[in-house]
Structures are given as C-alpha cells and as structure tokens.
N, C-alpha and C. Protein backbone atom coordinates (compact mmCIF):
# COMPACT_ATOMS: atom_id res chain seq x y z
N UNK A 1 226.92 132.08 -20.83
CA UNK A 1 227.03 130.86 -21.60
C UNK A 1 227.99 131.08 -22.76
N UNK A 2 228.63 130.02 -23.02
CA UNK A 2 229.99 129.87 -23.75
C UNK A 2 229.60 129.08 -25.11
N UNK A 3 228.73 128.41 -24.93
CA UNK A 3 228.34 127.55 -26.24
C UNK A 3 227.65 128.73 -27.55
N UNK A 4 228.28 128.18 -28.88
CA UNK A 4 227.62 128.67 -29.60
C UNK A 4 227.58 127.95 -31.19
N UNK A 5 227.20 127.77 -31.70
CA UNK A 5 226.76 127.70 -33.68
C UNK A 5 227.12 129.00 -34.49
N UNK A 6 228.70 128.15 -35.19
CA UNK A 6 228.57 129.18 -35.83
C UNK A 6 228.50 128.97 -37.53
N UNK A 7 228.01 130.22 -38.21
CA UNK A 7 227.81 129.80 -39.80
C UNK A 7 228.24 130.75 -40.67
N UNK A 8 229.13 130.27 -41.57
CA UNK A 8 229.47 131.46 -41.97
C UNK A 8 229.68 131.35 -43.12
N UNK A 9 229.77 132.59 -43.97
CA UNK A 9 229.47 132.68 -45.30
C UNK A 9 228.39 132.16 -46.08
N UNK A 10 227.56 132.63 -45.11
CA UNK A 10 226.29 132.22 -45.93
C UNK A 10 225.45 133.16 -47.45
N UNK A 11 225.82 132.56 -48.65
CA UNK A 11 225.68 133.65 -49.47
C UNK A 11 224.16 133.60 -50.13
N UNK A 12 223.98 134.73 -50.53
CA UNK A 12 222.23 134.76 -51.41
C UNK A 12 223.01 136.23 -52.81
N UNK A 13 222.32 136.21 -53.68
CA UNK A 13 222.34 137.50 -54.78
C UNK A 13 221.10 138.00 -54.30
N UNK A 14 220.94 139.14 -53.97
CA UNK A 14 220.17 140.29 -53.55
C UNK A 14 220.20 141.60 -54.44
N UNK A 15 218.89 142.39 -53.33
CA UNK A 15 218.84 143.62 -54.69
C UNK A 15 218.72 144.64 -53.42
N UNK A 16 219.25 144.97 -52.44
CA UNK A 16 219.54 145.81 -51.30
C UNK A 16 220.22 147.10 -51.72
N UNK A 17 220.32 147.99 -50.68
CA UNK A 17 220.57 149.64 -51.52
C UNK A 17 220.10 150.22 -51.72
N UNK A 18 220.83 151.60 -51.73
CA UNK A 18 219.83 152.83 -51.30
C UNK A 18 219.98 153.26 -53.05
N UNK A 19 220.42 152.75 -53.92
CA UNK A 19 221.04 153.29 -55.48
C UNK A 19 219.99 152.21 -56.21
N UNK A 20 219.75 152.80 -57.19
CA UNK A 20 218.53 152.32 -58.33
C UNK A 20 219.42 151.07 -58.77
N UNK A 21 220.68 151.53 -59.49
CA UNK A 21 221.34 150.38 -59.85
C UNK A 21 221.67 149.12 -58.87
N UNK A 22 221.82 149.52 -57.58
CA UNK A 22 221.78 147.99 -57.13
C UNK A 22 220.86 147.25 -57.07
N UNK A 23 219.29 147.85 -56.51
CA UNK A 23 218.11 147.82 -56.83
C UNK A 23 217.72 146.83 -57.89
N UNK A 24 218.11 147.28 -59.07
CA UNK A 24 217.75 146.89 -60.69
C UNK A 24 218.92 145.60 -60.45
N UNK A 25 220.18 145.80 -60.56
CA UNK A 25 221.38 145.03 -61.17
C UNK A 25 221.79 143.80 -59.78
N UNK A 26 221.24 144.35 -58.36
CA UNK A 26 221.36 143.14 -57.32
C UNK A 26 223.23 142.96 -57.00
N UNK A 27 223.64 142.33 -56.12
CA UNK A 27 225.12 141.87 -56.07
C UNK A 27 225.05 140.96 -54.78
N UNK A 28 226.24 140.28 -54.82
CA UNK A 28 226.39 139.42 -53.58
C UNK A 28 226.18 139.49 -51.98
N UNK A 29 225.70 139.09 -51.42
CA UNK A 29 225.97 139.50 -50.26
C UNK A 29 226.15 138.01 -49.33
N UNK A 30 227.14 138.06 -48.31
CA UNK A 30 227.29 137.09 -47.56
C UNK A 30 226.97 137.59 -45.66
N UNK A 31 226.13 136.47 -45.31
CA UNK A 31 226.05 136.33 -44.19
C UNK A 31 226.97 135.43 -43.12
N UNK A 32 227.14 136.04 -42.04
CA UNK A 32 227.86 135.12 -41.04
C UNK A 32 226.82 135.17 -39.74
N UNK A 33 226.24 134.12 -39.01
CA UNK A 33 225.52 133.94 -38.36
C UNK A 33 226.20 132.81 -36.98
N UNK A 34 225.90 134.13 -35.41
CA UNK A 34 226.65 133.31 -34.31
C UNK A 34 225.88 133.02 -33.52
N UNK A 35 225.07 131.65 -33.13
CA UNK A 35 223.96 131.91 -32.39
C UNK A 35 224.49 131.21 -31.00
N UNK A 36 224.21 131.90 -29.58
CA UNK A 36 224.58 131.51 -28.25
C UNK A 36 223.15 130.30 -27.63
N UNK A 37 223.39 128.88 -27.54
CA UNK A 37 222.78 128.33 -27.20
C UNK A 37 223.29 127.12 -26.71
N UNK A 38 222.29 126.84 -25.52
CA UNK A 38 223.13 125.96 -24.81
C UNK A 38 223.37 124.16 -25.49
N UNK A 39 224.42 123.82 -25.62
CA UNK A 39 224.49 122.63 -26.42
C UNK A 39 224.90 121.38 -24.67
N UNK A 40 224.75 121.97 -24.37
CA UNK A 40 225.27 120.75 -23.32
C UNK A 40 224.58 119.75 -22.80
N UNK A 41 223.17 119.80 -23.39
CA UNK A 41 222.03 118.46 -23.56
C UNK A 41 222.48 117.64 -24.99
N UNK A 42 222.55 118.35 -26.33
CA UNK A 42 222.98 117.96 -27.12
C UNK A 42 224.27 117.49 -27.26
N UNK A 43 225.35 117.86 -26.74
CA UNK A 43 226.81 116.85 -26.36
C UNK A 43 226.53 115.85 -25.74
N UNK A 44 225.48 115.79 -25.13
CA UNK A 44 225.60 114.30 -23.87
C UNK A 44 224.39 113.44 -25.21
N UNK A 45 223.16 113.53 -25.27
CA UNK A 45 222.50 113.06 -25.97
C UNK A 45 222.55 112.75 -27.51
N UNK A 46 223.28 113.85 -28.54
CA UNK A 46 223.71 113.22 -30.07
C UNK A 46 222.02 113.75 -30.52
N UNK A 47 221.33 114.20 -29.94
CA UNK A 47 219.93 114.25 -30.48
C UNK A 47 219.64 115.71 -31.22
N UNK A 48 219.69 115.96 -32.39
CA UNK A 48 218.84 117.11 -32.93
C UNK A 48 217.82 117.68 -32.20
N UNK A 49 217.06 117.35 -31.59
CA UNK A 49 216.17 117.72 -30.44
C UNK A 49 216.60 118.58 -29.78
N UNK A 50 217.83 118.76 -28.75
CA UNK A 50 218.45 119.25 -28.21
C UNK A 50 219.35 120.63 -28.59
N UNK A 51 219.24 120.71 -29.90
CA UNK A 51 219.65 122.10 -30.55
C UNK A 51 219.28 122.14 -31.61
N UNK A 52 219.36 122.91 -32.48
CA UNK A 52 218.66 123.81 -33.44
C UNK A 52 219.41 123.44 -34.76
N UNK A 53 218.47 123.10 -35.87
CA UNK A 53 218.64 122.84 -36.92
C UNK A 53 219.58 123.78 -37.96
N UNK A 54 220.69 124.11 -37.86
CA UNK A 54 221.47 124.81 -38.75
C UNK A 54 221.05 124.74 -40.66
N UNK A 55 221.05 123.88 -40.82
CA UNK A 55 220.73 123.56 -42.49
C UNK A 55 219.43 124.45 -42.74
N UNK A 56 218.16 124.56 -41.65
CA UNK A 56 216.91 125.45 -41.38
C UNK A 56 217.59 126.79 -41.56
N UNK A 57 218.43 127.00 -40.36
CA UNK A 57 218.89 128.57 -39.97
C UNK A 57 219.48 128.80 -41.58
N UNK A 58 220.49 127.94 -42.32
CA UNK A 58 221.08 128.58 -43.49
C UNK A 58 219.89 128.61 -44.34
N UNK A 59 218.64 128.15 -44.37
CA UNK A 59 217.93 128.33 -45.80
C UNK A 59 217.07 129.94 -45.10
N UNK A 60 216.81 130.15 -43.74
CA UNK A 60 216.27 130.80 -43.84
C UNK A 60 217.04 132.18 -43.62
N UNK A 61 217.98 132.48 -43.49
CA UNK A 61 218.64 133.36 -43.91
C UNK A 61 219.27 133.53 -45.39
N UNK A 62 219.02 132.34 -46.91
CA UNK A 62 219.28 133.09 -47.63
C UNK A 62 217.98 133.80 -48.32
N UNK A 63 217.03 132.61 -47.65
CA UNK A 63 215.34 133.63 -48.18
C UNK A 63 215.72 135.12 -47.38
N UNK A 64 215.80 135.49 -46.33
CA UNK A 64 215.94 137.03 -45.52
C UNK A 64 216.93 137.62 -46.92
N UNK A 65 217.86 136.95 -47.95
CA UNK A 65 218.82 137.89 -48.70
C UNK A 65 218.50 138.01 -49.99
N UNK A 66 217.77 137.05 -50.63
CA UNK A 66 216.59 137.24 -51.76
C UNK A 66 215.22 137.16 -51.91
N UNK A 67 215.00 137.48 -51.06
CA UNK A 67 213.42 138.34 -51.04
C UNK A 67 213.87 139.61 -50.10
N UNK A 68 212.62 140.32 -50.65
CA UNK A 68 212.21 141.53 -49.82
C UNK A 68 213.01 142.65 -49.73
N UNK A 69 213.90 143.22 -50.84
CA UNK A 69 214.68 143.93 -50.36
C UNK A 69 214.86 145.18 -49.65
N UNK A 70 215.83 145.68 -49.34
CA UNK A 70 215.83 146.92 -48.25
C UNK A 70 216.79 147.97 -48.51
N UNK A 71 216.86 149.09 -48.05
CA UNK A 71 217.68 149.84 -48.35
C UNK A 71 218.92 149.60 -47.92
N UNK A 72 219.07 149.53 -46.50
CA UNK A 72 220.06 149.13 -45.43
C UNK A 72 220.58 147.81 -44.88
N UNK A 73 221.95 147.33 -45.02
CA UNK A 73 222.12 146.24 -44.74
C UNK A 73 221.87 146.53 -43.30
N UNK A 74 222.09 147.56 -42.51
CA UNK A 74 221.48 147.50 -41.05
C UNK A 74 219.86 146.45 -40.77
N UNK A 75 219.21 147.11 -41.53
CA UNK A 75 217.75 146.65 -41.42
C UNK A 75 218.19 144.60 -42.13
N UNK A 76 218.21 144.39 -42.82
CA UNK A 76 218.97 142.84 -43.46
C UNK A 76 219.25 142.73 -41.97
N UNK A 77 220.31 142.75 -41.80
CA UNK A 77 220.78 142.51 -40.69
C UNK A 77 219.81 141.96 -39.39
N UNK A 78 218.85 142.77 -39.48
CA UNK A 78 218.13 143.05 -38.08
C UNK A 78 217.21 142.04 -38.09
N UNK A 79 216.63 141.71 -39.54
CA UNK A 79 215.55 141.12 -39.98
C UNK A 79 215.96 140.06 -39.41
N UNK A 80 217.48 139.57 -40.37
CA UNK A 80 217.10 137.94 -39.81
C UNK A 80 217.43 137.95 -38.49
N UNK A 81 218.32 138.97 -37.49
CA UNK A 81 217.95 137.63 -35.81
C UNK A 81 216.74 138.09 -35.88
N UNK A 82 215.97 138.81 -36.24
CA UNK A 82 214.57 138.57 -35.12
C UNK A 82 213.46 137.28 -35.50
N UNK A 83 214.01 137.09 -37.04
CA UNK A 83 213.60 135.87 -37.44
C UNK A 83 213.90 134.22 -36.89
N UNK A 84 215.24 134.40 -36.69
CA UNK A 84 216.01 133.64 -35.88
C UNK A 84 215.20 133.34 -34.65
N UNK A 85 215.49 134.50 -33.85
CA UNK A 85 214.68 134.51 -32.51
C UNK A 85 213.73 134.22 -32.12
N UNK A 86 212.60 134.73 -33.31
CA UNK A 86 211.24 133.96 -32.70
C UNK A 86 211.14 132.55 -33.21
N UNK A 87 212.08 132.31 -33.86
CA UNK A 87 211.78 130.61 -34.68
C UNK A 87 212.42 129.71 -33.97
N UNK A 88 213.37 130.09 -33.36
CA UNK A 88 214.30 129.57 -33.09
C UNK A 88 214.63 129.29 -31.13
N UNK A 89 213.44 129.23 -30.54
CA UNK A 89 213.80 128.92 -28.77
C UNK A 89 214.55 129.26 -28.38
N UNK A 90 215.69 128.15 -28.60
CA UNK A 90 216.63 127.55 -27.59
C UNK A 90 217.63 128.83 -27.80
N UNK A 91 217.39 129.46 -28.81
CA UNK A 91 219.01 130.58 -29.42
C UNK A 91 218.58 131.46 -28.62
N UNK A 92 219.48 131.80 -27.55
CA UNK A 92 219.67 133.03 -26.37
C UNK A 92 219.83 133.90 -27.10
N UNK A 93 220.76 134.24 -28.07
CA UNK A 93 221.35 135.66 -28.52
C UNK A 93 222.16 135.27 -29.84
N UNK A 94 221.77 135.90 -30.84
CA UNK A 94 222.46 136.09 -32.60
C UNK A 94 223.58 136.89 -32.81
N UNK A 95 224.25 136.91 -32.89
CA UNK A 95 224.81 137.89 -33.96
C UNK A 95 224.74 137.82 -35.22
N UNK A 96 224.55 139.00 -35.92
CA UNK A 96 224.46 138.59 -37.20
C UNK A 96 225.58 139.18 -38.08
N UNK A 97 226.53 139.09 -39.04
CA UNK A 97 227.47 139.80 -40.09
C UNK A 97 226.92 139.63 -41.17
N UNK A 98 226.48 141.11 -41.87
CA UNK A 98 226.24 140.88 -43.36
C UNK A 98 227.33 141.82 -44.48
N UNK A 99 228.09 141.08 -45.30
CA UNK A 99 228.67 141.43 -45.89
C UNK A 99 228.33 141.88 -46.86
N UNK A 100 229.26 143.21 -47.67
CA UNK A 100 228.11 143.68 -48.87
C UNK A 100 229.94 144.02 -49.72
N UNK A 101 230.12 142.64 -50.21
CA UNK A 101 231.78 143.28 -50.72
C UNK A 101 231.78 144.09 -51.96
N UNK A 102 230.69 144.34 -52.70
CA UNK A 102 230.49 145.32 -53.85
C UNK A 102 229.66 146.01 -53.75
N UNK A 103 230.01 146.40 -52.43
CA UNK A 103 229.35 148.22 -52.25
C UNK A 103 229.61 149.13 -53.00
N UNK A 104 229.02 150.16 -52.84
CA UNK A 104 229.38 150.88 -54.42
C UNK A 104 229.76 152.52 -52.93
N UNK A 105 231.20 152.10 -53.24
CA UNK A 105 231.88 153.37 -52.20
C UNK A 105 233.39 153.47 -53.13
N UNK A 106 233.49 154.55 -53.15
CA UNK A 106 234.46 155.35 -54.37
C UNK A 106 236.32 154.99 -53.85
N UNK A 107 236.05 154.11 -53.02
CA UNK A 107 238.11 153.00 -52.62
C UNK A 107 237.72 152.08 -52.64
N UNK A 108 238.76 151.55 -53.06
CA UNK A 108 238.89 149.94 -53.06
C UNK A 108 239.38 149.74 -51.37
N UNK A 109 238.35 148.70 -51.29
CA UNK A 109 238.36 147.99 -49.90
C UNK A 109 237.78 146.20 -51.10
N UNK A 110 238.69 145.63 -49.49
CA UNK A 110 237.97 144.16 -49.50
C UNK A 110 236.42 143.90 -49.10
N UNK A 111 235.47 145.01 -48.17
CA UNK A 111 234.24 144.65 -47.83
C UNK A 111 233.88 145.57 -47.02
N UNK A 112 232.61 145.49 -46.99
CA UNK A 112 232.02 146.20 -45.85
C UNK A 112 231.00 145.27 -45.30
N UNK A 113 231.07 145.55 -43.59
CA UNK A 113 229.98 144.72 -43.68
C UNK A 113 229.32 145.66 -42.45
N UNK A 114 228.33 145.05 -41.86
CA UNK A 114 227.55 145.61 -40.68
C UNK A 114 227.35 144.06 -39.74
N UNK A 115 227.43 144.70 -38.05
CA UNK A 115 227.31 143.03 -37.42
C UNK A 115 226.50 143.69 -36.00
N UNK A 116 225.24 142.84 -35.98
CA UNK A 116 224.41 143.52 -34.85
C UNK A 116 224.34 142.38 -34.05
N UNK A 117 224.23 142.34 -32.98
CA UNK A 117 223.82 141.66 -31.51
C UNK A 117 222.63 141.50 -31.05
N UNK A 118 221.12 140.55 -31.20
CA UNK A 118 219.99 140.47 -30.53
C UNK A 118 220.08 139.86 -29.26
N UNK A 119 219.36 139.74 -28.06
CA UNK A 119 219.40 138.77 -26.84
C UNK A 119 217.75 138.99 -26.83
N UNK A 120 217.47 137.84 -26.16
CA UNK A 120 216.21 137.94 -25.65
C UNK A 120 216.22 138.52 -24.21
C-alpha cells in the first residue's frame, strides 16, 4: 500500500537525555510522523470515519514529547508508534523522525535525529 499521512514538524520542549543539564534545562525537539493507511474509502466518501484523525495524532505525539521523559530519543521514538498503533486501527505501519537539533555533541551540525519503522 502506497497511501500515507504525513506530519511533520511536529514540535513539543522536552527534558530527554542522558546529561543532567538537558534533564534540568529541557530543549526542542521536533517530530515527523508517516503513517501507511489505506485512504481509498476516504477519497471516495470525504468522511473522517474512513481515516484517522491527524489533529488527535499531532496532540498525541506532543504529550509523548512533554511528559515522561527518557534518556534516548530511540525509546521517544518507539513510544509514540506504539501509541499510534494501538490507538490508531486503520494505521498499517508509522514511521516515526525525532529530531533533537540541540544535541549536545562537540560539531556543529544542523540536527540529529533518529527514524524507526513499526508494522503490525
């Protein structure tokens, strides 16, 4: 399947990291979220019914980026598809990108991010 939702730049201020100071002091992080689901009831019909509430998916991925924090944007990452997944039916398979552009790594780069793949 070829259909998908995509969202991106979804941002929250978080306190993620394996360092006290990010911990304590928090920094940006942005999500990009690709979910594979079939829209081809929803093209013919116009009905929300037929696919999955995006405005839902963005609030509940910025709660997954300010609450609960974690050491690893791996684990972030992981949290929300599986959150996704069980909430979410109709979504075959997530990807998720979480960006962490003020990582605390000793070069200047534009970002780092981490991007994992769930399927049911």
């Amino acid at each position: 399947m070829s259909d998908q939702i995509l969202l991106t730049g979804i941002h929250g201020f978080g306190y993620h990291g394996l360092f006290e100071h990010e911990r304590i002091n928090g920094q940006d992080f942005y999500v990009d979220v690709a979910l594979n689901i079939d829209l081809s009831a929803a093209s013919i019909s116009d009905s929300i019914e037929d696919t999955v509430n995006y405005a839902e998916i963005t609030d509940l991925v910025v709660t997954q980026i300010v609450t609960d924090p974690v050491l690893l944007i791996e684990k972030l990452a992981g949290r929300i598809a599986e959150k996704i997944l069980n909430t979410y039916l109709k979504v075959h398979a997530v990807k998720v990108t979480v960006h962490k552009p003020q990582a605390p790594v000793a070069q200047s780069l534009k970002d780092i991010a981490v991007q994992i793949t769930r399927t049911r």
